[in-house]
N, C-alpha and C. Protein backbone atom coordinates (compact mmCIF):
# COMPACT_ATOMS: atom_id res chain seq x y z
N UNK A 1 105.94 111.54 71.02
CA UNK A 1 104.91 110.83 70.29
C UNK A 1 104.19 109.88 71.26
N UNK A 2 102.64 110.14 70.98
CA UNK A 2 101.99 109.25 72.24
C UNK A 2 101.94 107.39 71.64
N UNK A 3 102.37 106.98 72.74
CA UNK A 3 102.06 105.51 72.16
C UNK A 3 100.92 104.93 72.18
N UNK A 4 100.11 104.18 71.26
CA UNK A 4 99.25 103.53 70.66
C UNK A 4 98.67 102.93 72.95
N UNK A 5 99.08 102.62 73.45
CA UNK A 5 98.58 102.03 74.89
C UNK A 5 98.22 103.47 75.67
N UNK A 6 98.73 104.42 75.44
CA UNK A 6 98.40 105.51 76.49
C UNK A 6 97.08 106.14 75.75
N UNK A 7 97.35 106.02 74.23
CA UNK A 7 96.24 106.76 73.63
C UNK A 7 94.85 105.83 73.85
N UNK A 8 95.05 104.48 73.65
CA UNK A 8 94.00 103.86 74.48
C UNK A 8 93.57 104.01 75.49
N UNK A 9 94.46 104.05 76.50
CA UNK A 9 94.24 104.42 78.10
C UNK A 9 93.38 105.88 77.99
N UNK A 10 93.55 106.88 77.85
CA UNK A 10 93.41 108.32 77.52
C UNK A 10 91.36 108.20 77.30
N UNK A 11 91.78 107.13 75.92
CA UNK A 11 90.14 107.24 75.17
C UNK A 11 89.26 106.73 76.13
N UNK A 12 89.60 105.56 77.13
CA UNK A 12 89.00 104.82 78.26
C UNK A 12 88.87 105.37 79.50
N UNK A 13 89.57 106.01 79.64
CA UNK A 13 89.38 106.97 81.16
C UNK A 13 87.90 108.12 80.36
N UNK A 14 88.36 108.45 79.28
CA UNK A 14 87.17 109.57 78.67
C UNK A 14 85.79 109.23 78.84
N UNK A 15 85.88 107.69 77.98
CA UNK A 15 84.62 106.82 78.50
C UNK A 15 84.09 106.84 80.05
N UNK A 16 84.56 106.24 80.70
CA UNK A 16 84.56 106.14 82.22
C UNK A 16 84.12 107.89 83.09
N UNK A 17 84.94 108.75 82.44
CA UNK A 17 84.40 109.98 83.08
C UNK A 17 83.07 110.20 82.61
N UNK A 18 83.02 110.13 81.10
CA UNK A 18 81.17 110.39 80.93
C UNK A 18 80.39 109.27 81.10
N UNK A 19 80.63 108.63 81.38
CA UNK A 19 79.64 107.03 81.84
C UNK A 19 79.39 107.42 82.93
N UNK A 20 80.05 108.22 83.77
CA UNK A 20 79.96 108.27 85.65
C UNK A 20 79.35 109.49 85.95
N UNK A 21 78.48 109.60 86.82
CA UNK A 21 77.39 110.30 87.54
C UNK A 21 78.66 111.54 88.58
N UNK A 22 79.50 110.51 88.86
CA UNK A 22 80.48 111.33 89.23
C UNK A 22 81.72 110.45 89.50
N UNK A 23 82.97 111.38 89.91
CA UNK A 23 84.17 111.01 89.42
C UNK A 23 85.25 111.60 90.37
N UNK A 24 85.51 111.17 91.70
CA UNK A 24 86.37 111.49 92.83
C UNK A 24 87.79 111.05 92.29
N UNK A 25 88.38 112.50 92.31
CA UNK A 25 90.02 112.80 92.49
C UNK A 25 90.69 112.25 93.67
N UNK A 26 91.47 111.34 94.23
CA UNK A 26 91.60 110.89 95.20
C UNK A 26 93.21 111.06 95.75
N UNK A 27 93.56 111.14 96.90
CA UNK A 27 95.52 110.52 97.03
C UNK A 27 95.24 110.07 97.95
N UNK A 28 95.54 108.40 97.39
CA UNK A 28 96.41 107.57 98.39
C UNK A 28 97.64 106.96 98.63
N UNK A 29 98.38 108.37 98.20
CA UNK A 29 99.78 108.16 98.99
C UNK A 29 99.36 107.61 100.09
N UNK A 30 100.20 106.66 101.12
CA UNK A 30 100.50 106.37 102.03
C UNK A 30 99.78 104.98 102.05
N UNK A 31 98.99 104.88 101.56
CA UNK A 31 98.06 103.62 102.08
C UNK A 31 99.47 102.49 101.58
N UNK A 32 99.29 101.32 102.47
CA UNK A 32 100.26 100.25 102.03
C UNK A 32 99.20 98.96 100.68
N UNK A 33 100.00 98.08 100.34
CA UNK A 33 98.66 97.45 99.39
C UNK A 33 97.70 96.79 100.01
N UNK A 34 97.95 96.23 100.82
CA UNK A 34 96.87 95.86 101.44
C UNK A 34 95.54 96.34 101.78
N UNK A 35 96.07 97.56 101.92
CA UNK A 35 94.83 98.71 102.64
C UNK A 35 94.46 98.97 100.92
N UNK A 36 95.09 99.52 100.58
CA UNK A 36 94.52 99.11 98.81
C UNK A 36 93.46 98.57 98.43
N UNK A 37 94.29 97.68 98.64
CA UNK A 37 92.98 95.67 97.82
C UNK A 37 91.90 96.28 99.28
N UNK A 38 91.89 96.34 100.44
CA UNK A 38 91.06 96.44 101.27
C UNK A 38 89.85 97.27 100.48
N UNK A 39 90.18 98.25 100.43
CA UNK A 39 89.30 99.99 99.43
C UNK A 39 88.69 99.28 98.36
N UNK A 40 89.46 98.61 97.39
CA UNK A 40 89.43 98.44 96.14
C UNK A 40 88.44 97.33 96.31
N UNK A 41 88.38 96.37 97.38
CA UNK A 41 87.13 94.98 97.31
C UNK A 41 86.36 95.97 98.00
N UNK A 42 86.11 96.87 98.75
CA UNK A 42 84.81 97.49 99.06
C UNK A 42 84.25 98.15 98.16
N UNK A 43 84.46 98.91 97.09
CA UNK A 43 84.21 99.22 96.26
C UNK A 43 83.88 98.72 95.17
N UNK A 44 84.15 97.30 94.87
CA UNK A 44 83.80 96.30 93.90
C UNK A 44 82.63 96.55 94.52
N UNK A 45 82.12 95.99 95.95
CA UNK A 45 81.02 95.18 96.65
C UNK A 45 80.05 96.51 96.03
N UNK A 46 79.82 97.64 96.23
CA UNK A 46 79.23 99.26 95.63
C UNK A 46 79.45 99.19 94.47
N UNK A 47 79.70 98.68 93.43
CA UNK A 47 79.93 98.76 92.14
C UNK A 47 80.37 100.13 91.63
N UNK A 48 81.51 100.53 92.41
CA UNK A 48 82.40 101.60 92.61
C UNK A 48 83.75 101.24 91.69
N UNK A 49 84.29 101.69 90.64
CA UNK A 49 85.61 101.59 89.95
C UNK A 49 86.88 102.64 90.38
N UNK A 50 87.82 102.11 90.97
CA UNK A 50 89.16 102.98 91.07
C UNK A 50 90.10 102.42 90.35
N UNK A 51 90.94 103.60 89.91
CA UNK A 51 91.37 103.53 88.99
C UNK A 51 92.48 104.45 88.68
N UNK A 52 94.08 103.99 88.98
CA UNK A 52 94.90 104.84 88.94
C UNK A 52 95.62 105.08 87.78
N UNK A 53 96.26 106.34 87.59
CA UNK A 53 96.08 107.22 86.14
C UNK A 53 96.86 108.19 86.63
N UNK A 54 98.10 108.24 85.15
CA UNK A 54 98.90 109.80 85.53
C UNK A 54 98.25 110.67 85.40
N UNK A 55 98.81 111.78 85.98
CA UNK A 55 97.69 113.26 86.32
C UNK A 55 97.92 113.62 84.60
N UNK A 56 99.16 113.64 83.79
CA UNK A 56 98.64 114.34 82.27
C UNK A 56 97.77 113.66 82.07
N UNK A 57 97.61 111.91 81.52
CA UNK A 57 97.01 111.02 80.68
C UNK A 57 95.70 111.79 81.68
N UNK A 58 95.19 112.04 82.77
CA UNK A 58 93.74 112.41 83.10
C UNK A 58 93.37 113.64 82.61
N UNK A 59 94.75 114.38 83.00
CA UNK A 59 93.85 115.67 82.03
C UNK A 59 94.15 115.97 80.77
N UNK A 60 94.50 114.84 80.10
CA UNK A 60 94.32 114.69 78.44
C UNK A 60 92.66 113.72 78.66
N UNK A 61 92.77 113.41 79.67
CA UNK A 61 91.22 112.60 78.76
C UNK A 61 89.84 113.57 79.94
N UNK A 62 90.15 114.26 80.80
CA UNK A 62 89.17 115.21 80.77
C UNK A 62 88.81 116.31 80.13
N UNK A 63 89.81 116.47 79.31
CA UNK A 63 89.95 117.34 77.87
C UNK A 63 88.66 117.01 76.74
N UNK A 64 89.13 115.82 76.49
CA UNK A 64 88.64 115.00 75.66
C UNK A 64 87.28 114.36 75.90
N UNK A 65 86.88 114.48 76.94
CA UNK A 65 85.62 114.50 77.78
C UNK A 65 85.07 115.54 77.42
N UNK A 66 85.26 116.77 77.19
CA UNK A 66 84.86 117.86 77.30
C UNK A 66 84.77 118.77 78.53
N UNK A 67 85.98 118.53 79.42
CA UNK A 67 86.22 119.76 80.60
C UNK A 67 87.55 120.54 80.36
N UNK A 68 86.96 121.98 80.34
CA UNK A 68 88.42 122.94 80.97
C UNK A 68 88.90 122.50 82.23
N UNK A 69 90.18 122.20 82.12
CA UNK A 69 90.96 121.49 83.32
C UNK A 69 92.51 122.35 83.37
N UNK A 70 92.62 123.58 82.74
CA UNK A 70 93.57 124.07 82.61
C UNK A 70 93.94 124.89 84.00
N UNK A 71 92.64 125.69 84.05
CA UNK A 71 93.44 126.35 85.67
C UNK A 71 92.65 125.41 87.03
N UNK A 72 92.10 124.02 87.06
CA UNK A 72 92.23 123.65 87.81
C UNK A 72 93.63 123.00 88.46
N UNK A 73 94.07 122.91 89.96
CA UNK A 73 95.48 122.34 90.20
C UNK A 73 95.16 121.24 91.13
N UNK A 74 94.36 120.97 90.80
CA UNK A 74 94.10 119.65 91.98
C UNK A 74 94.83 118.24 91.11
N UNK A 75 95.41 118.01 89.91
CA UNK A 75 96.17 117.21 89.35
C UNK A 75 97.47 117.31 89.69
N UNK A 76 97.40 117.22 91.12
CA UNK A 76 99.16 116.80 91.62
C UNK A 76 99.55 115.59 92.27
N UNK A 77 100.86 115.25 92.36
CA UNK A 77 100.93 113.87 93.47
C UNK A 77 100.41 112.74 92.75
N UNK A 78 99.74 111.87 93.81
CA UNK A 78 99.35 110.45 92.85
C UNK A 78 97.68 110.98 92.93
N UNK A 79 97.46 110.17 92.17
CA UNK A 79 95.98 110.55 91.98
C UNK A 79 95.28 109.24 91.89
N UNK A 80 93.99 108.99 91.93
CA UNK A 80 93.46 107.80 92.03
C UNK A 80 91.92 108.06 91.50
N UNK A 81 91.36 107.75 90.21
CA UNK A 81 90.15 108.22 89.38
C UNK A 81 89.09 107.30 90.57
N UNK A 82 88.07 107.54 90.85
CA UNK A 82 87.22 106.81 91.98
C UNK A 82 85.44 107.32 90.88
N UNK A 83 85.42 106.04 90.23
CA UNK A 83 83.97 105.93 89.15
C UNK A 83 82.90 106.11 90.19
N UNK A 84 81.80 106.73 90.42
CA UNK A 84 80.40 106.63 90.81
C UNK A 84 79.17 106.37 89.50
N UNK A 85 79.01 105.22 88.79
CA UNK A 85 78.13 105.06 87.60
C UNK A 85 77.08 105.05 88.32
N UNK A 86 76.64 104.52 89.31
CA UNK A 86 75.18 104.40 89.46
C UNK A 86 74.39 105.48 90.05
N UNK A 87 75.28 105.78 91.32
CA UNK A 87 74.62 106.26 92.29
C UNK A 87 76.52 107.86 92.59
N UNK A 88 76.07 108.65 92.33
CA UNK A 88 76.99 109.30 92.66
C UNK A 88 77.92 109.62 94.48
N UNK A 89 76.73 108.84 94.85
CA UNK A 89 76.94 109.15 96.58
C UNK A 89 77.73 108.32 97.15
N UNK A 90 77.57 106.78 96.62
CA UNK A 90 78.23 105.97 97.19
C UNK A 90 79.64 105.96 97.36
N UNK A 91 80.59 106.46 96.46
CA UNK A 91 81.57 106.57 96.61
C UNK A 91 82.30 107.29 98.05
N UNK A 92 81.44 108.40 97.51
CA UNK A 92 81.70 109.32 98.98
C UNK A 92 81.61 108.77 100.21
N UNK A 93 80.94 107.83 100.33
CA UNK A 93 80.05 107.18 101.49
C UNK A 93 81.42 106.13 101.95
N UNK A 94 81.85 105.31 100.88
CA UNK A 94 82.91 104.17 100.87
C UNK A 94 84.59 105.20 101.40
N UNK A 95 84.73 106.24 100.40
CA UNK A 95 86.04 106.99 100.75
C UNK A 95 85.98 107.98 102.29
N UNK A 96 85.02 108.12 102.58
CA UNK A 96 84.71 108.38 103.74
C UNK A 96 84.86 107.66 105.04
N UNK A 97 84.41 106.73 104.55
CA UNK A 97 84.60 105.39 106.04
C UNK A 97 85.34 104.60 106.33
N UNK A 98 86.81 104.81 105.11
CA UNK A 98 87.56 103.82 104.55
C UNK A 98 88.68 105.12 105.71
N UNK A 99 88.46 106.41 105.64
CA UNK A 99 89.26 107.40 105.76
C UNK A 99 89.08 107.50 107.21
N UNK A 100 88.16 107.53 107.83
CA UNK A 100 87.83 107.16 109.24
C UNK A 100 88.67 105.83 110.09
N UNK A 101 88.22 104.91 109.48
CA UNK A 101 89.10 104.03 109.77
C UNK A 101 90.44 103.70 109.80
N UNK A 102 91.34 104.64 108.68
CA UNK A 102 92.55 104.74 108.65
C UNK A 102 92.83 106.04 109.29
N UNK A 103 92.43 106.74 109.87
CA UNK A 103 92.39 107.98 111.10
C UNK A 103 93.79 108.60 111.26
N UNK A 104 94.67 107.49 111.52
CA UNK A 104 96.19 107.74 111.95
C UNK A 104 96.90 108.31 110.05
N UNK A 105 96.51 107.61 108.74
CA UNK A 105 96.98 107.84 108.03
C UNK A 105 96.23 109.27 107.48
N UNK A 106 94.97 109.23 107.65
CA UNK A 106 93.86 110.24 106.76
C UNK A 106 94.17 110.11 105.22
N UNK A 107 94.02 108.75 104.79
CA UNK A 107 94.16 108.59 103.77
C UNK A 107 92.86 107.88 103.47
N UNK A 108 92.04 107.34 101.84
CA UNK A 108 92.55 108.23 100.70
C UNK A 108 91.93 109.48 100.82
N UNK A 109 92.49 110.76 100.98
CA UNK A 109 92.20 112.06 100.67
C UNK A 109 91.99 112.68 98.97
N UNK A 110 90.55 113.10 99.53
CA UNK A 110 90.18 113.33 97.87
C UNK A 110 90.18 115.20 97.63
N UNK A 111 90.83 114.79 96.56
CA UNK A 111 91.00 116.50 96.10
C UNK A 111 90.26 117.22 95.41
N UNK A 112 89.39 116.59 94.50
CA UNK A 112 88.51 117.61 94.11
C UNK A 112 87.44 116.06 93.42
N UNK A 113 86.27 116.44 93.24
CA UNK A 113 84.92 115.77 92.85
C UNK A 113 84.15 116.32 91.35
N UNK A 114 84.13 115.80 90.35
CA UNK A 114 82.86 115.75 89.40
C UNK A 114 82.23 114.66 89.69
N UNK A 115 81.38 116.13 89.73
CA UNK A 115 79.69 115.54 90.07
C UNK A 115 78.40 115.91 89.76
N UNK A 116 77.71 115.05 88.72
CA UNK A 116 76.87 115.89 87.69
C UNK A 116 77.49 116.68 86.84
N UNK A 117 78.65 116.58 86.60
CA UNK A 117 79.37 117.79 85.37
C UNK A 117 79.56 118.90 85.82
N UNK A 118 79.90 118.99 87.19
CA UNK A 118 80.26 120.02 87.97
C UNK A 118 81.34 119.97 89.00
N UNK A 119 82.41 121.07 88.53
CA UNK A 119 83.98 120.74 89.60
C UNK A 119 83.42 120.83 91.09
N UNK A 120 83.70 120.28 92.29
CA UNK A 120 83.46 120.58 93.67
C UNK A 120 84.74 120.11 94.16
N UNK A 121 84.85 121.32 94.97
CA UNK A 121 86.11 121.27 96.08
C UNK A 121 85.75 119.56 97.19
N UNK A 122 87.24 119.64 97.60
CA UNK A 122 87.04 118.01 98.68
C UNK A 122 86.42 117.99 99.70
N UNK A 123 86.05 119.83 100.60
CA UNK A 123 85.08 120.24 101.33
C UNK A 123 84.18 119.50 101.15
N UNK A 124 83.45 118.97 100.31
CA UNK A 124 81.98 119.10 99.67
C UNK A 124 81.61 117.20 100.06
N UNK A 125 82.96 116.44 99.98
CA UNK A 125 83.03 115.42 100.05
C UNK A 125 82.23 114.89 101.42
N UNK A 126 82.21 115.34 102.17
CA UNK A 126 81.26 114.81 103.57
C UNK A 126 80.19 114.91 103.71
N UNK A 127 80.08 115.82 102.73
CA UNK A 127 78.31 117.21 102.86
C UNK A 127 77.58 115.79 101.73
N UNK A 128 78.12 115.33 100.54
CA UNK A 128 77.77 114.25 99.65
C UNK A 128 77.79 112.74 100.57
N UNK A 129 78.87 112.47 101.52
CA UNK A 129 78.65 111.45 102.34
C UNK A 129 77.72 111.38 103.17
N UNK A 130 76.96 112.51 103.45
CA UNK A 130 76.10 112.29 104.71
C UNK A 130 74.48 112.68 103.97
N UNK A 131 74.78 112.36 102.36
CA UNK A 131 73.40 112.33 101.76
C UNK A 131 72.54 110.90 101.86
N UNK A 132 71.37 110.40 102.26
CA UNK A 132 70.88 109.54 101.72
C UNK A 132 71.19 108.88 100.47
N UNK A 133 71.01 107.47 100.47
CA UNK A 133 71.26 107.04 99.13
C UNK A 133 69.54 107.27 97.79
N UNK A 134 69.73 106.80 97.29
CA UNK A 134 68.87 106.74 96.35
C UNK A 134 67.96 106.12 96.40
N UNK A 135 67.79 105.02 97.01
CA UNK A 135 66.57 104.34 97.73
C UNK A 135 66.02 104.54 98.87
N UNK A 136 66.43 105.37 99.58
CA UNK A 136 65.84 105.80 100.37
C UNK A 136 65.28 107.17 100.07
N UNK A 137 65.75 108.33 99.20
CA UNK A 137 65.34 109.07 98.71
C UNK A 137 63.80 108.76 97.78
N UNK A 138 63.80 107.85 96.82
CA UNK A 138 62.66 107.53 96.12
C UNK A 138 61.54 106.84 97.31
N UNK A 139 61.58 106.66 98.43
CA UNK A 139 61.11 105.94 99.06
C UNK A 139 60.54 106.90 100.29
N UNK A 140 61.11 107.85 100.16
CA UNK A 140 60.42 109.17 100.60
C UNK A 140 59.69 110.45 99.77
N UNK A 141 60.08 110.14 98.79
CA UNK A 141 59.06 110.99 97.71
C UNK A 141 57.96 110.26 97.58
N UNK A 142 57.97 108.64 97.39
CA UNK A 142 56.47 108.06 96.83
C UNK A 142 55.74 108.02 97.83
N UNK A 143 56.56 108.15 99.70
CA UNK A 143 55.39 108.39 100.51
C UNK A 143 54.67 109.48 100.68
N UNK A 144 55.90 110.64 100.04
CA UNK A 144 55.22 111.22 100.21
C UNK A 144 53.90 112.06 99.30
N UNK A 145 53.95 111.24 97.99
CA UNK A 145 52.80 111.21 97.29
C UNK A 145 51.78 110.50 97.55
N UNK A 146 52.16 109.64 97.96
CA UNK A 146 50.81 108.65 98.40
C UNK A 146 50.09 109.21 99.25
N UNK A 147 50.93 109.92 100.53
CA UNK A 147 49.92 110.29 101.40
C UNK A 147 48.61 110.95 101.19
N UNK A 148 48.76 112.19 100.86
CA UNK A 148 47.72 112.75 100.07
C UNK A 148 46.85 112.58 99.32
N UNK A 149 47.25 111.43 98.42
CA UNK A 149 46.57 110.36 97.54
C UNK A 149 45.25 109.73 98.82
N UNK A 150 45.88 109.49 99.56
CA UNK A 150 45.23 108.14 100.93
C UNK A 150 44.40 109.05 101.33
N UNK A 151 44.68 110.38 102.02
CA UNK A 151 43.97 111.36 102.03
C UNK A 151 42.43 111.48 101.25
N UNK A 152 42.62 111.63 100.12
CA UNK A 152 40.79 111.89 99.40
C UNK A 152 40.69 110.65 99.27
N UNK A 153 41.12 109.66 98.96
CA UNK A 153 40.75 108.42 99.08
C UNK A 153 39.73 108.39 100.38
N UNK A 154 40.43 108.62 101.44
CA UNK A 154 39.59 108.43 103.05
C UNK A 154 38.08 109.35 103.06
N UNK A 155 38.76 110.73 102.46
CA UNK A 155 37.33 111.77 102.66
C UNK A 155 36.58 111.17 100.82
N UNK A 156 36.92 110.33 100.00
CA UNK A 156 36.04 110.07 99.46
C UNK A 156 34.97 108.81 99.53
N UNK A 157 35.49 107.82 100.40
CA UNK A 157 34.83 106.62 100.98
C UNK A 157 33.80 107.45 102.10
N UNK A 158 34.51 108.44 103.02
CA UNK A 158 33.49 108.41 103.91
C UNK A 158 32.00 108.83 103.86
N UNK A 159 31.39 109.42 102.81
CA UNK A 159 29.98 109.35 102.45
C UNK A 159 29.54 108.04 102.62
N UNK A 160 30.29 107.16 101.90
CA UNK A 160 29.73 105.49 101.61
C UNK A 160 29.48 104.63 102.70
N UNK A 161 30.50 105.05 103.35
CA UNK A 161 30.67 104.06 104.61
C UNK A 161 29.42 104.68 105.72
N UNK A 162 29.66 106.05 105.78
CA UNK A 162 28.10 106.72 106.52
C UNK A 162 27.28 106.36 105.93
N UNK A 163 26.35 106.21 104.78
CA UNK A 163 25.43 105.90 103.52
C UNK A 163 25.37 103.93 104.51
N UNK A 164 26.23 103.13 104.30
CA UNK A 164 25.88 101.86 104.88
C UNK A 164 25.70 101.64 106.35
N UNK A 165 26.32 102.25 106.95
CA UNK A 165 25.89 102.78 108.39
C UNK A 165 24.17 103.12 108.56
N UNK A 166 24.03 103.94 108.13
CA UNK A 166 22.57 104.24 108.43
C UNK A 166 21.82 102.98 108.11
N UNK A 167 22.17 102.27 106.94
CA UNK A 167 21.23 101.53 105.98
C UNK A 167 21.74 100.23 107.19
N UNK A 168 22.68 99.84 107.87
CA UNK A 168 22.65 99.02 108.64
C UNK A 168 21.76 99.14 110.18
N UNK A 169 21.60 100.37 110.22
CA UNK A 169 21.34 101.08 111.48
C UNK A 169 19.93 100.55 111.30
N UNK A 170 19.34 100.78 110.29
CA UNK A 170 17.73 100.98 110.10
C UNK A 170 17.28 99.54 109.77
N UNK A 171 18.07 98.92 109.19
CA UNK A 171 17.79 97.40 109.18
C UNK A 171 17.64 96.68 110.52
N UNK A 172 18.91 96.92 111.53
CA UNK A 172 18.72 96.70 113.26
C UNK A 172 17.12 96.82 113.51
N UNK A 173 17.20 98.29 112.78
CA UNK A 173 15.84 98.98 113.63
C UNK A 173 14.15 97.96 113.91
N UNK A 174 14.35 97.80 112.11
CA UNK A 174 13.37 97.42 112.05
C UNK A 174 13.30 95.70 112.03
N UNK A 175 14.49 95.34 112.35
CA UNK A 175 14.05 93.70 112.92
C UNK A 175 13.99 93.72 114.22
């Protein structure tokens, strides 16, 4: 019989998976706490949530989410739920550099990724770290609308500006 705290826990991880853009499977076996709290305040600073959770209670509440999680096996060992609400990249970006730096441990190693409502292998995890963030993305689309914009803008002034040219030219002339 489930107790009244796990079934809470269960309904709140459910929340948290569909609130999040995406949702890194993580093991950090090995890390000591320190290196922990280390991960865990960088990830505050990204408004990044981790969040550790037995592998059933997760795949009772990715169930309940609405994912087949039956023949996935990446729910082994310890596991560690890693929230992306805003920006799905950042995480990757944080478990990435956190993993670099601990080199000798290669920890936290992530096992599998939802992202956009789609399973991805931990492969995929670097290919997502080495994406631009989101502000820099929007910040290359609006240039690159504008440009073109600036474009007829330029070939539509230049009649005008030739048009006052002359009319300055001929004013010279005739003083």
């Amino acid at each position: 019989m489930p107790t009244p705290v796990k079934v809470d826990l269960v309904e709140k991880v459910a929340e948290e998976i569909n609130a999040s853009k995406a949702v890194y499977f993580a093991d950090y076996l090995g890390l000591n706490v320190e290196q922990v709290n280390n991960l865990r305040s960088r990830m505050f600073e990204q408004n990044v949530k981790m969040q550790v959770v037995k592998n059933t209670l997760i795949k009772i509440a990715l169930k309940n989410a609405g994912y087949d999680v039956d023949k996935k096996d990446f729910l082994t060992g310890s596991t560690a739920l890693v929230y992306g609400k805003d920006d799905p990249v950042v995480p990757a970006k944080v478990l990435t550099a956190f993993k670099k730096e601990t080199k000798d441990l290669g920890k936290p190693d992530v096992k599998a990724i939802l992202f956009e409502g789609e399973f991805l292998n931990a492969e995929k995890v670097n290919e997502i770290a080495e994406l631009p963030s989101r502000e820099v993305l929007l910040g290359k689309f609006l240039s690159g609308i504008s440009y073109p914009m600036q474009q007829v803008l330029g070939v539509l002034q230049a009649p005008m500006r030739n048009l006052l040219g002359a009319l300055n030219a001929l004013k010279e002339k005739k003083q």
